[in-house]
N, C-alpha and C. Protein backbone atom coordinates (compact mmCIF):
# COMPACT_ATOMS: atom_id res chain seq x y z
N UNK A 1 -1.34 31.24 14.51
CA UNK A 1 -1.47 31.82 13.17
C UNK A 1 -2.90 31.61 12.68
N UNK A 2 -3.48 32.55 12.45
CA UNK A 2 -5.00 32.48 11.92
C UNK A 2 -5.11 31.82 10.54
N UNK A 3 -6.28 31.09 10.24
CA UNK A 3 -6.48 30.26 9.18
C UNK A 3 -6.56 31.37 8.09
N UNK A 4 -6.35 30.91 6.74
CA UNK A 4 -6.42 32.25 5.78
C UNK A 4 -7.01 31.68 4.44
N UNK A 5 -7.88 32.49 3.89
CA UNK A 5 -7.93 32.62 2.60
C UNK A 5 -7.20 32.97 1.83
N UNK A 6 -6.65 31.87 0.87
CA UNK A 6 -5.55 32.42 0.00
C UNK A 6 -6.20 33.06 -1.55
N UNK A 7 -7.04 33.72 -2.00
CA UNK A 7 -8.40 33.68 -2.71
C UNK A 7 -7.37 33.42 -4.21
N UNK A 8 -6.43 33.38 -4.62
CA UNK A 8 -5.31 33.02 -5.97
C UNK A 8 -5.37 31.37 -5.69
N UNK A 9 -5.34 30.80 -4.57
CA UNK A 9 -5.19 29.13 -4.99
C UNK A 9 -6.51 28.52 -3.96
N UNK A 10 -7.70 29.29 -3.27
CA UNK A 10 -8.74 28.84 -3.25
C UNK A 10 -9.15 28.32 -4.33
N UNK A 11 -9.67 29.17 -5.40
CA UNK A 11 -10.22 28.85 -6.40
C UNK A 11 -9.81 29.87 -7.70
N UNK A 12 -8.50 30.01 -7.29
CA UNK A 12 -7.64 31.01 -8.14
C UNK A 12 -7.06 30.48 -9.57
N UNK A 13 -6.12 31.46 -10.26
CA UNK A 13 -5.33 31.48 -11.29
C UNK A 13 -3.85 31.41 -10.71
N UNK A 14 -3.98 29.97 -11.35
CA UNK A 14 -2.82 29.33 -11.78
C UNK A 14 -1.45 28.80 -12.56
N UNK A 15 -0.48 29.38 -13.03
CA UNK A 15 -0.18 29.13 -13.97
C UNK A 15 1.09 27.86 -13.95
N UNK A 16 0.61 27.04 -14.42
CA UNK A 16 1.47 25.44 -14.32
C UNK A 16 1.72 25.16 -15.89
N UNK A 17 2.87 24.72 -16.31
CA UNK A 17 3.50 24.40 -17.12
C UNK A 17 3.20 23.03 -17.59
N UNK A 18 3.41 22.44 -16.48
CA UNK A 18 3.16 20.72 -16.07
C UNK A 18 1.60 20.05 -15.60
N UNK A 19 1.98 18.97 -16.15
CA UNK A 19 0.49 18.02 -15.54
C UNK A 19 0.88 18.15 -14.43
N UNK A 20 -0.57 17.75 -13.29
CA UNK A 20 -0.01 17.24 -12.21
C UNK A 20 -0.76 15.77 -12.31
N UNK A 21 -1.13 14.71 -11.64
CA UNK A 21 -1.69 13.33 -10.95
C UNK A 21 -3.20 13.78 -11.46
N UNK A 22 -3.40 12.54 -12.29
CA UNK A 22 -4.80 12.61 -12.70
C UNK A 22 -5.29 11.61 -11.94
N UNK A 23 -6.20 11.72 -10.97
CA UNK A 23 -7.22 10.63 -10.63
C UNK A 23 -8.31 10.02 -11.25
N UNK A 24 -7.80 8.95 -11.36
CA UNK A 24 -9.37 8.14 -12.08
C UNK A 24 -10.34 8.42 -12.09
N UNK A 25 -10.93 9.00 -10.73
CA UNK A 25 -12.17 9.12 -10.52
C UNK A 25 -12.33 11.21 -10.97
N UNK A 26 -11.25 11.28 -11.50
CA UNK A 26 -11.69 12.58 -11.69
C UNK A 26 -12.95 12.84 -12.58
N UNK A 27 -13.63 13.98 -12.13
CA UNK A 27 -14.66 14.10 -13.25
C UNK A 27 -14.41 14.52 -14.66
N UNK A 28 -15.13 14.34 -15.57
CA UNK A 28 -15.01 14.36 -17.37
C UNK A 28 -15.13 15.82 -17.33
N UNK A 29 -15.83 16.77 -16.62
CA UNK A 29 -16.45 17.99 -16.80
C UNK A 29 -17.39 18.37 -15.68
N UNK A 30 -17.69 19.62 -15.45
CA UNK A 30 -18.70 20.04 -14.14
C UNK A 30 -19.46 20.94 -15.47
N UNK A 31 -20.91 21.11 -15.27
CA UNK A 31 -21.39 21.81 -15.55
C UNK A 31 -21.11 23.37 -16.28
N UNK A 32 -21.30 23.60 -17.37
CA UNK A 32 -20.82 25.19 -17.18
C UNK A 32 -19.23 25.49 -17.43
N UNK A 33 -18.66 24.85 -17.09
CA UNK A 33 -17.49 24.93 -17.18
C UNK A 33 -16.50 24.24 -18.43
N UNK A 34 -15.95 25.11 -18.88
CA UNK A 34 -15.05 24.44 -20.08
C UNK A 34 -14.30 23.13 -20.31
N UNK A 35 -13.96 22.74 -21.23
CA UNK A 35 -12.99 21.39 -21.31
C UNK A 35 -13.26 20.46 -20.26
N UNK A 36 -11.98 19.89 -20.17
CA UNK A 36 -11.84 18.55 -19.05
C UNK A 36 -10.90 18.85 -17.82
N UNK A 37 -11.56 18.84 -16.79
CA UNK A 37 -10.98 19.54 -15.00
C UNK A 37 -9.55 17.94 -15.18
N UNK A 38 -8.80 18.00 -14.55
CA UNK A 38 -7.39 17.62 -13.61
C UNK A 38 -7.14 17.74 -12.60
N UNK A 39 -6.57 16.77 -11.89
CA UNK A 39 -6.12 17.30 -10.95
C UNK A 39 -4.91 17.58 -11.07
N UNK A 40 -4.58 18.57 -10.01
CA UNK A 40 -2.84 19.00 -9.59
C UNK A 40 -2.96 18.61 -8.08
N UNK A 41 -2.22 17.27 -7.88
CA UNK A 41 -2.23 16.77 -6.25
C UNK A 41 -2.91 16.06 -6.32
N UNK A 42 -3.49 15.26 -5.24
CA UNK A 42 -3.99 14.21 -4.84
C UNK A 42 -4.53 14.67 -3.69
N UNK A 43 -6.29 14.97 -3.38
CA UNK A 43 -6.59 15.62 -2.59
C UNK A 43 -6.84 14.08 -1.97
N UNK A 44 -7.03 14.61 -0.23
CA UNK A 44 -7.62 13.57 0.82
C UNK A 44 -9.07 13.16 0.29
N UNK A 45 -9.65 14.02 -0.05
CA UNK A 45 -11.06 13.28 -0.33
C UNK A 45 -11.71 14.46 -1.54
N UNK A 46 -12.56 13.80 -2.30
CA UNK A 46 -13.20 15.34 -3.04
C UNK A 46 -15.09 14.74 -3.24
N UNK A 47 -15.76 15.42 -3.21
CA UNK A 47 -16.72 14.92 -3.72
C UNK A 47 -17.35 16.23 -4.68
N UNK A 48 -18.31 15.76 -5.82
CA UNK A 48 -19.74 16.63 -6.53
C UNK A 48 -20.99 16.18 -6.29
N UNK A 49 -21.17 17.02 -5.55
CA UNK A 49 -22.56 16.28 -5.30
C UNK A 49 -24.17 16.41 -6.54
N UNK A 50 -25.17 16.09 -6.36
CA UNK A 50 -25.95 16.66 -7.51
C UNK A 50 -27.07 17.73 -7.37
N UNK A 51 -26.06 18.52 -6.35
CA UNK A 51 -26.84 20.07 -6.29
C UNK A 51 -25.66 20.41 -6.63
N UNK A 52 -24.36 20.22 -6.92
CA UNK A 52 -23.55 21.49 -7.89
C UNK A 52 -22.29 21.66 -6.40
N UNK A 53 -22.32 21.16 -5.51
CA UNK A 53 -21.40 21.51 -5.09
C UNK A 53 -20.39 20.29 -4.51
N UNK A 54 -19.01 21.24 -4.78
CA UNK A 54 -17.70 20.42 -4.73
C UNK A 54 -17.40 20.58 -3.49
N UNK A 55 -16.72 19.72 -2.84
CA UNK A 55 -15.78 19.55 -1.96
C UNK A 55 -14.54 19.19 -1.49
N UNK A 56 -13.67 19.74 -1.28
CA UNK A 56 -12.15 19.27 -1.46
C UNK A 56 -11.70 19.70 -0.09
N UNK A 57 -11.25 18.19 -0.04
CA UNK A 57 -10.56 18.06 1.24
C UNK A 57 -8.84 17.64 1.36
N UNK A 58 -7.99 18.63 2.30
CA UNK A 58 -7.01 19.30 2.12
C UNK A 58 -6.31 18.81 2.94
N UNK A 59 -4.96 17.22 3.51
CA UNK A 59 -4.20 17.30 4.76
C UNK A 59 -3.73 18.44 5.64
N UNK A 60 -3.19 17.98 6.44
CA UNK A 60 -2.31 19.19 7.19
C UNK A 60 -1.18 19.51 7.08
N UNK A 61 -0.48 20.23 6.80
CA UNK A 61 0.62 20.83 5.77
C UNK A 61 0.75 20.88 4.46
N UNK A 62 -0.49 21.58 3.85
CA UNK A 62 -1.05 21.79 2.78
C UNK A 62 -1.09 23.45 2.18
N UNK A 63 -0.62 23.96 0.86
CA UNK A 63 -0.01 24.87 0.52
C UNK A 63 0.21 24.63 -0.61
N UNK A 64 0.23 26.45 -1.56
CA UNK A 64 0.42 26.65 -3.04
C UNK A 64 1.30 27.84 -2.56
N UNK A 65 2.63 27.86 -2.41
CA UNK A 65 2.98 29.11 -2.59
C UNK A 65 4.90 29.24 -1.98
N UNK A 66 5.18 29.92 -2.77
CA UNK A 66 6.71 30.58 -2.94
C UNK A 66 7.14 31.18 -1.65
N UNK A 67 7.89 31.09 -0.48
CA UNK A 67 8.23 32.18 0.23
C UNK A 67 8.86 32.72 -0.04
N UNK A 68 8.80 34.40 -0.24
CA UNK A 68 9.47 35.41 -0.47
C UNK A 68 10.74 35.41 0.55
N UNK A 69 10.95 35.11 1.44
CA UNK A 69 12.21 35.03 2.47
C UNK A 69 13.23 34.17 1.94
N UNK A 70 12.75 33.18 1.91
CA UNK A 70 13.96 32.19 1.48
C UNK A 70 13.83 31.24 0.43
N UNK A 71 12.49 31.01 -0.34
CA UNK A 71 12.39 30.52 -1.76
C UNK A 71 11.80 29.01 -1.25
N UNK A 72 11.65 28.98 -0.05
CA UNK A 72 11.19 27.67 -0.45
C UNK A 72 9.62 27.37 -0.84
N UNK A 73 9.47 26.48 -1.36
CA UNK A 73 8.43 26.23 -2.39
C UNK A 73 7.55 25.34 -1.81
N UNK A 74 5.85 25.08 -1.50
CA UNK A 74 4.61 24.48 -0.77
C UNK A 74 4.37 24.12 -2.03
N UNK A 75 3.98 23.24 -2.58
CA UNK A 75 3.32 22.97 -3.54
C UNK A 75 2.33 21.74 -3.73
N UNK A 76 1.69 21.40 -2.56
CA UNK A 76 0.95 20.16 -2.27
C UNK A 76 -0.38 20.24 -2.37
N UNK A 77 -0.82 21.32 -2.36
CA UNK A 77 -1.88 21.22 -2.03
C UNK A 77 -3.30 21.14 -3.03
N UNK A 78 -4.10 20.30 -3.24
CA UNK A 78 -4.70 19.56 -4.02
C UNK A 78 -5.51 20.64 -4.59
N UNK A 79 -5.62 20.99 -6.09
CA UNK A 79 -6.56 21.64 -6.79
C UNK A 79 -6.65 20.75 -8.19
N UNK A 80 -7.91 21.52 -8.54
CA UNK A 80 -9.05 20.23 -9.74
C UNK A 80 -8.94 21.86 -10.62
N UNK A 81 -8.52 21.46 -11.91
CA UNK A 81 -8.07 22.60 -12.71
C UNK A 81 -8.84 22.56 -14.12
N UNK A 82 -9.14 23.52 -14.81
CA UNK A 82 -9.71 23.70 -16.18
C UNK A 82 -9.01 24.67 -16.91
N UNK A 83 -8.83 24.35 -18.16
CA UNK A 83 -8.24 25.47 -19.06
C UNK A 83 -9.32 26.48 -19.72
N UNK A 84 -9.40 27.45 -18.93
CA UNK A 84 -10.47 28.39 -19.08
C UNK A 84 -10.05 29.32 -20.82
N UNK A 85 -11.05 29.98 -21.29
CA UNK A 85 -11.02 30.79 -22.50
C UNK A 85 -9.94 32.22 -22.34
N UNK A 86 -9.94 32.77 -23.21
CA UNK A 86 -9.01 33.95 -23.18
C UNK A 86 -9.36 35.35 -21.91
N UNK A 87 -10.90 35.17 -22.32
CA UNK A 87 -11.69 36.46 -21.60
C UNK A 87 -12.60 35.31 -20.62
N UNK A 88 -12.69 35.46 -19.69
CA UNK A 88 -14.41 35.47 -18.35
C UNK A 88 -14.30 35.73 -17.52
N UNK A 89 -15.33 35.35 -16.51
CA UNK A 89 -15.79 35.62 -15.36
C UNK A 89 -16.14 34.58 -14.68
N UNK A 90 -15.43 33.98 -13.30
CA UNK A 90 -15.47 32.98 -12.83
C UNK A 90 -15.70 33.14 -11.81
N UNK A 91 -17.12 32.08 -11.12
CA UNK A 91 -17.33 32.89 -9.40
C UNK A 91 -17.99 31.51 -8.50
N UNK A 92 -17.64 31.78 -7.20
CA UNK A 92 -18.71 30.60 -6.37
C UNK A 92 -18.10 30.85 -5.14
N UNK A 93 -19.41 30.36 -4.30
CA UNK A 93 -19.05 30.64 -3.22
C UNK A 93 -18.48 29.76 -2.42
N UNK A 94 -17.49 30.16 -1.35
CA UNK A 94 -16.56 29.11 -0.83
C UNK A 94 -16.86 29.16 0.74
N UNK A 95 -16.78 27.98 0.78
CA UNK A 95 -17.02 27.69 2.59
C UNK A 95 -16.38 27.04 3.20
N UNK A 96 -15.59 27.36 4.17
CA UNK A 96 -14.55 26.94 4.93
C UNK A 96 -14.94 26.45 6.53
N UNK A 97 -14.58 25.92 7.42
CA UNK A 97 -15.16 26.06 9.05
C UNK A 97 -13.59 26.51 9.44
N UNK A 98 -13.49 27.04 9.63
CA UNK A 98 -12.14 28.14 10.48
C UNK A 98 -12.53 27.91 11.86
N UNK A 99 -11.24 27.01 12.24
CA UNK A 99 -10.79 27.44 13.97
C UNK A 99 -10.84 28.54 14.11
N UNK A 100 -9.80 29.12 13.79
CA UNK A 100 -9.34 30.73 14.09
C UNK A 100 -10.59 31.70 13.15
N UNK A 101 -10.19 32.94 13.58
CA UNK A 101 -10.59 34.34 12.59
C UNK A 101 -9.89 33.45 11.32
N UNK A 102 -10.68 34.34 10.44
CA UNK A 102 -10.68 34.58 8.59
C UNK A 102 -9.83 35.81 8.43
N UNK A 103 -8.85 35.78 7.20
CA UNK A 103 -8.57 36.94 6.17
C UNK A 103 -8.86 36.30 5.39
N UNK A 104 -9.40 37.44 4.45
CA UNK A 104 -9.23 37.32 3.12
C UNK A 104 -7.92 37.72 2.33
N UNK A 105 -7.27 36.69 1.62
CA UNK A 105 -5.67 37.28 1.59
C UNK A 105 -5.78 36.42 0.08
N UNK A 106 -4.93 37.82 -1.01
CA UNK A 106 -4.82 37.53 -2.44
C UNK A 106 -3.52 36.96 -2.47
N UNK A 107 -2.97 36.25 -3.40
CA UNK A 107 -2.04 35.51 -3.42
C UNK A 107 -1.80 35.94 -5.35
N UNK A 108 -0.38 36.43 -5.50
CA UNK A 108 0.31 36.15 -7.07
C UNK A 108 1.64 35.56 -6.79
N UNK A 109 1.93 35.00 -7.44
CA UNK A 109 2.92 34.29 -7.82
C UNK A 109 3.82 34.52 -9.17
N UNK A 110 4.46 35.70 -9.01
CA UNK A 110 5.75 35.96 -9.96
C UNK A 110 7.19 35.49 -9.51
N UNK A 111 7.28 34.35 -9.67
CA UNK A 111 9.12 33.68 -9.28
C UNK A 111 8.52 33.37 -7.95
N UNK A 112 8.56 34.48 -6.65
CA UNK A 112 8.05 33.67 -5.59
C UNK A 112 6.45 34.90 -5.32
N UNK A 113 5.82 34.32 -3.85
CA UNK A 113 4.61 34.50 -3.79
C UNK A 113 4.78 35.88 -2.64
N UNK A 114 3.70 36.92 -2.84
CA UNK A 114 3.27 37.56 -1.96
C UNK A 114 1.70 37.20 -1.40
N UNK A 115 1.41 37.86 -0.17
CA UNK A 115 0.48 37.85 0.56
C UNK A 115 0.19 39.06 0.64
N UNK A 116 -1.31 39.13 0.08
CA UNK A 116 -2.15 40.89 0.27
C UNK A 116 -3.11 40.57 1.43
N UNK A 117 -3.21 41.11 2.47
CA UNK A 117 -4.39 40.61 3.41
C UNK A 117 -5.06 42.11 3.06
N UNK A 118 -6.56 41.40 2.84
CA UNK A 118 -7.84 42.64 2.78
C UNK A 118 -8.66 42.41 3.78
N UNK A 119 -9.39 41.83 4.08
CA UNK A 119 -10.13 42.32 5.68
C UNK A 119 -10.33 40.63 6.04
N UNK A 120 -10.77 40.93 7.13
CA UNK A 120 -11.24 39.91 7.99
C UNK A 120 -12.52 39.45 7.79
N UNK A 121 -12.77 38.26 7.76
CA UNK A 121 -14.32 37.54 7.14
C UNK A 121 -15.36 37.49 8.58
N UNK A 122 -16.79 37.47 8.40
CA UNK A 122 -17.17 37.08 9.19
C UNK A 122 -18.02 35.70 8.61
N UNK A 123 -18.02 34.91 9.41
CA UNK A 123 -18.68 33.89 9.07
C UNK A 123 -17.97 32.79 8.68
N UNK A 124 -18.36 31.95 7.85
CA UNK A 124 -17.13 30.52 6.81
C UNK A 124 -17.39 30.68 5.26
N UNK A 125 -18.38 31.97 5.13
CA UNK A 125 -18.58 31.62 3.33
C UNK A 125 -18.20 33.10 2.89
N UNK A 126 -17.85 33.10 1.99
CA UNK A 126 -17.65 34.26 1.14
C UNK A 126 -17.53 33.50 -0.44
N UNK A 127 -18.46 34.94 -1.30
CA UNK A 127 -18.53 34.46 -2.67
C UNK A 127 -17.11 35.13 -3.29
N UNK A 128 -16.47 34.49 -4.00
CA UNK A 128 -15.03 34.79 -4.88
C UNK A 128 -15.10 34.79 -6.38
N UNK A 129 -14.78 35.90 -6.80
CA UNK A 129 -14.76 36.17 -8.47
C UNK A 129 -13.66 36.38 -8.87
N UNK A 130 -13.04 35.58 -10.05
CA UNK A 130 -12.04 36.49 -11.06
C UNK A 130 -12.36 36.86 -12.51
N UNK A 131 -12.07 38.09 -12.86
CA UNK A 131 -12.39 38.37 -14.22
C UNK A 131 -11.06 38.54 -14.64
N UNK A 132 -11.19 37.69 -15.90
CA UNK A 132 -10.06 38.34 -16.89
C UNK A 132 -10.03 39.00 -17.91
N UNK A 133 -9.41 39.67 -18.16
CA UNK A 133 -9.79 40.64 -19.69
C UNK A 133 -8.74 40.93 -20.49
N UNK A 134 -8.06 40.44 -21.18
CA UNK A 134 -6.88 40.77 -21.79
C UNK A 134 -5.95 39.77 -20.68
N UNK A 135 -4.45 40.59 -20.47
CA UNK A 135 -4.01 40.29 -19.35
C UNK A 135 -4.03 40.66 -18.44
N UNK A 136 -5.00 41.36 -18.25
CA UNK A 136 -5.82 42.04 -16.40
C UNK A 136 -6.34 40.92 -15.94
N UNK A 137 -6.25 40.77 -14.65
CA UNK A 137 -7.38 39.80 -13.79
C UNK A 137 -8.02 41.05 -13.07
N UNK A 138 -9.27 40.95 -12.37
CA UNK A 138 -9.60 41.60 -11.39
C UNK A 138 -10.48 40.20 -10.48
N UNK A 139 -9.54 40.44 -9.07
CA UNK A 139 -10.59 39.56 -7.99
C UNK A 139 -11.83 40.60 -7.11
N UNK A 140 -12.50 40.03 -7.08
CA UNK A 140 -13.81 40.37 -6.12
C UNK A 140 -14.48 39.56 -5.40
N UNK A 141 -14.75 40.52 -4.06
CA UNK A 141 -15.41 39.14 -2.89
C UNK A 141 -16.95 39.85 -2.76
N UNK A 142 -17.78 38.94 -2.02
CA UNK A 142 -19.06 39.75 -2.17
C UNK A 142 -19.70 38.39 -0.90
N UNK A 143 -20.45 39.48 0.11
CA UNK A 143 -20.67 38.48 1.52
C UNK A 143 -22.02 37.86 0.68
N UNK A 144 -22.80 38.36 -0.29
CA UNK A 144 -24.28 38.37 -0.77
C UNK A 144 -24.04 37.65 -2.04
N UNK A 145 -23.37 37.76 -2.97
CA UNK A 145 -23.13 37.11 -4.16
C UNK A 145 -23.68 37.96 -5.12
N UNK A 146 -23.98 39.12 -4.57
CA UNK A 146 -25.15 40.23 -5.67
C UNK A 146 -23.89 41.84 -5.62
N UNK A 147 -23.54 42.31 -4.54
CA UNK A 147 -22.42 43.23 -4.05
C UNK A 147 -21.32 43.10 -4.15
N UNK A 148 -20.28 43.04 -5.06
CA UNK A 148 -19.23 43.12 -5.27
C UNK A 148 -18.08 44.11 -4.52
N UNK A 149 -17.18 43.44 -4.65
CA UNK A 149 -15.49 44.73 -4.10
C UNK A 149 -14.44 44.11 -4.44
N UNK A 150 -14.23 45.23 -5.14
CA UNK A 150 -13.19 44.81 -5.45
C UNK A 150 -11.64 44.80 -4.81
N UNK A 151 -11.14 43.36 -5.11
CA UNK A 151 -10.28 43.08 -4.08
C UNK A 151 -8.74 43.30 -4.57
N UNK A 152 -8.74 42.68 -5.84
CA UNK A 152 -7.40 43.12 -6.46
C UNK A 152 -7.11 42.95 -7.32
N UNK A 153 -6.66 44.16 -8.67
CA UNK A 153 -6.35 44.26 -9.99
C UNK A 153 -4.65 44.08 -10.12
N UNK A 154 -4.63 43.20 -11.44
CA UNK A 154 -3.11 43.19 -11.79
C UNK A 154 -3.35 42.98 -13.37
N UNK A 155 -1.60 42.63 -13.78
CA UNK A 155 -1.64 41.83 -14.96
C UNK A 155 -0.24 41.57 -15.09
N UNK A 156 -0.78 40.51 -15.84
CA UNK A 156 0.11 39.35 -16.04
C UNK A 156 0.62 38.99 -17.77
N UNK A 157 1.64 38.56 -17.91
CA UNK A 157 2.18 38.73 -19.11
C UNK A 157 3.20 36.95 -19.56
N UNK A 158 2.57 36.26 -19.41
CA UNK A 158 3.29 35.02 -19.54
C UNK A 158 2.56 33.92 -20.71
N UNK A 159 3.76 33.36 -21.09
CA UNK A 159 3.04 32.62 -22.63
C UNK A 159 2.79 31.15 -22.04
N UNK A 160 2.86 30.97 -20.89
CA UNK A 160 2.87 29.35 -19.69
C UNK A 160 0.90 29.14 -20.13
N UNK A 161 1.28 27.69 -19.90
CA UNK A 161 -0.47 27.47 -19.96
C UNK A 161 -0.86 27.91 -19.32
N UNK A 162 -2.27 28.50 -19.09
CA UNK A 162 -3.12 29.13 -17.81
C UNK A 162 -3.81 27.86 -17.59
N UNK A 163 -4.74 27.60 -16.25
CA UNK A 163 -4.93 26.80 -15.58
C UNK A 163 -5.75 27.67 -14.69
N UNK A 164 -6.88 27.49 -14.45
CA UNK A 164 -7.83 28.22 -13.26
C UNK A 164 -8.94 26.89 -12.64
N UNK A 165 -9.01 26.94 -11.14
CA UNK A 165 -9.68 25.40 -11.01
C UNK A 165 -10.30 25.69 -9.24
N UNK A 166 -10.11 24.92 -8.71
CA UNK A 166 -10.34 25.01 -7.30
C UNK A 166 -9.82 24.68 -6.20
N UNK A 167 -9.44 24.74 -5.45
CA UNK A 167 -8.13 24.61 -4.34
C UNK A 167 -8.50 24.18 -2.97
N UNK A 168 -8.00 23.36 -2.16
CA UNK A 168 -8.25 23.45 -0.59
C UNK A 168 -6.65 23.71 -0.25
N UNK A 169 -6.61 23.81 1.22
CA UNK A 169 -5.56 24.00 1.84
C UNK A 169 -5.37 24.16 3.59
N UNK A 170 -4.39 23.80 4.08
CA UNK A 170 -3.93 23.75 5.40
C UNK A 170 -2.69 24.10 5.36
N UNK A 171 -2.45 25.23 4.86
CA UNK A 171 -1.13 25.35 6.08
C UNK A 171 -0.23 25.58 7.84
N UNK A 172 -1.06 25.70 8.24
CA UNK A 172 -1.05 25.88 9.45
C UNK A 172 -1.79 24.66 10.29
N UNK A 173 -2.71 24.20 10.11
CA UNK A 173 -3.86 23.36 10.70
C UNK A 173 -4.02 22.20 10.56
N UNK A 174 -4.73 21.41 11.15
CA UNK A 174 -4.31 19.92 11.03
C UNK A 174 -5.35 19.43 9.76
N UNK A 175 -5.71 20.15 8.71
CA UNK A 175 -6.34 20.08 7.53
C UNK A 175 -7.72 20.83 7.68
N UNK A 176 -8.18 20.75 5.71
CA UNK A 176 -9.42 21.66 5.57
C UNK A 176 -10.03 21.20 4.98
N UNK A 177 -11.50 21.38 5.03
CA UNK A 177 -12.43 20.80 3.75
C UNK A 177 -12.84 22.34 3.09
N UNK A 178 -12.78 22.50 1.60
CA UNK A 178 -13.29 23.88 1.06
C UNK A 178 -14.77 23.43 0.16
N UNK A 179 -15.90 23.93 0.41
CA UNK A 179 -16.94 23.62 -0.19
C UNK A 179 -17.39 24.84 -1.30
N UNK A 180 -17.00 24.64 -2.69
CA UNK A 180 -17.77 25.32 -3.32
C UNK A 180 -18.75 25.06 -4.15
N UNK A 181 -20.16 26.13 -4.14
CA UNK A 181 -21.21 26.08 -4.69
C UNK A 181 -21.52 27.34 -5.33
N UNK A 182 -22.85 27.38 -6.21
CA UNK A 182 -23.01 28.55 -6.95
C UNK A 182 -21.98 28.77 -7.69
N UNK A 183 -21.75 28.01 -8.62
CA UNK A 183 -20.48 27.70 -8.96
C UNK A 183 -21.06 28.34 -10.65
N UNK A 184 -20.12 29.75 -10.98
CA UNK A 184 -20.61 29.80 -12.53
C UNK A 184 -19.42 30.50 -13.08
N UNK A 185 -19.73 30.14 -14.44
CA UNK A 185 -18.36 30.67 -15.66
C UNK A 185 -18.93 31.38 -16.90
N UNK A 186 -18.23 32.43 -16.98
CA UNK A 186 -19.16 32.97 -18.19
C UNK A 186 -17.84 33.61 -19.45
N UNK A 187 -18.01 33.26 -20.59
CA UNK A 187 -17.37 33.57 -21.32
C UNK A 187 -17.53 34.83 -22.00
N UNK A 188 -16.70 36.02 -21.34
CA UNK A 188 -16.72 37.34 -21.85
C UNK A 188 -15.88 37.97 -21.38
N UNK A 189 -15.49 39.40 -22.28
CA UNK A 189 -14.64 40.29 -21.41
C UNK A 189 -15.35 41.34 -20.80
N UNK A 190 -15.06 41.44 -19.89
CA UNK A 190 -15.34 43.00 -18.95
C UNK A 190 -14.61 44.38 -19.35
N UNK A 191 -15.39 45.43 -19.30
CA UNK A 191 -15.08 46.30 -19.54
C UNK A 191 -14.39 47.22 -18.72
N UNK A 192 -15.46 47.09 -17.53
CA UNK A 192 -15.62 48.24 -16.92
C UNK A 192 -15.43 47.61 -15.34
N UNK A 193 -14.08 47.76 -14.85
CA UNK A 193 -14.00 46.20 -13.58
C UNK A 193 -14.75 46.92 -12.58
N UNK A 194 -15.69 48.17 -12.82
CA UNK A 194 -16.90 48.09 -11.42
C UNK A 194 -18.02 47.86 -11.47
N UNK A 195 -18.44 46.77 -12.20
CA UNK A 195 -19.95 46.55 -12.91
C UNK A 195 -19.68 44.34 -12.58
């Protein structure tokens, strides 16, 4: 089974009701970014370094997500979360080392989870965006961080806390480290989701 980008609990939207395990050593705040980060899980290792980039490291049998077949529920897998504003734009680039080939694969979670696979990655980095605007999200990947595509529009309609943060994961593999950098948040709505 090829390693996958899940780009909803890479560094996706979340919606959790519940705390999860706060670590001590969690940070007060990252740069740029709103309020005070949490964790949900207990990652194997995390670091910030002081060029701006995070690292989260992920066991093996590690997972955010619902199977549509039979309901059972992954829910281990370590993400550092912020309660983002009504409207922005959230982006950075993520780097993975993949045994296998890459997809890029969107992940929502209504009751249980689907899997959208959009293409195949080359390389270990790809930059990841979500905009929200109302209750639209739109995701976008971009190999350059300047070229956008858009990957996948929805919306969502729930009064649950929102929660948007950063994610590692292994499901398949004997664990992952996810490195993100270029890490930025901007408080606004979008208009026009091809700009």
């Amino acid at each position: 089974m090829a390693d996958r980008f899940r780009y909803v609990v890479i560094f996706g939207i979340l919606f959790l009701s519940t705390s999860g395990l706060v670590l001590p050593q969690t940070p007060a705040s990252m740069p740029g970014l709103p309020g005070t980060l949490k964790w949900q899980n207990t990652p194997a290792s995390w670091k910030f370094d002081n060029q701006g980039v995070l690292a989260i490291s992920a066991n093996a049998k590690t997972d955010w997500f619902v199977d549509p077949f039979d309901g059972t529920v992954a829910n281990n897998a370590p993400i550092l979360l912020f309660i983002p504003d009504a409207d922005y734009v959230f982006t950075a680039r993520v780097t993975v080392k993949f045994v296998n080939k890459s997809t890029l694969v969107t992940v929502v979670t209504r009751g249980s989870s689907d899997d959208c696979n959009s293409k195949e990655l080359r390389g270990d980095s790809v930059y990841l965006r979500i905009a929200k605007s109302g209750k639209t999200y739109v995701f976008y990947s971009s190999t350059d961080g300047r070229n956008w595509q858009i990957v996948r529009t929805f919306s969502l309609d729930t009064e649950l806390l929102i929660r948007v943060g950063f994610e590692a994961q292994s499901p398949a593999g004997s664990g992952a480290v996810a490195k993100f950098a270029a890490i930025s948040y901007d408080r606004h709505r979008i208009h026009n989701t091809y700009k």
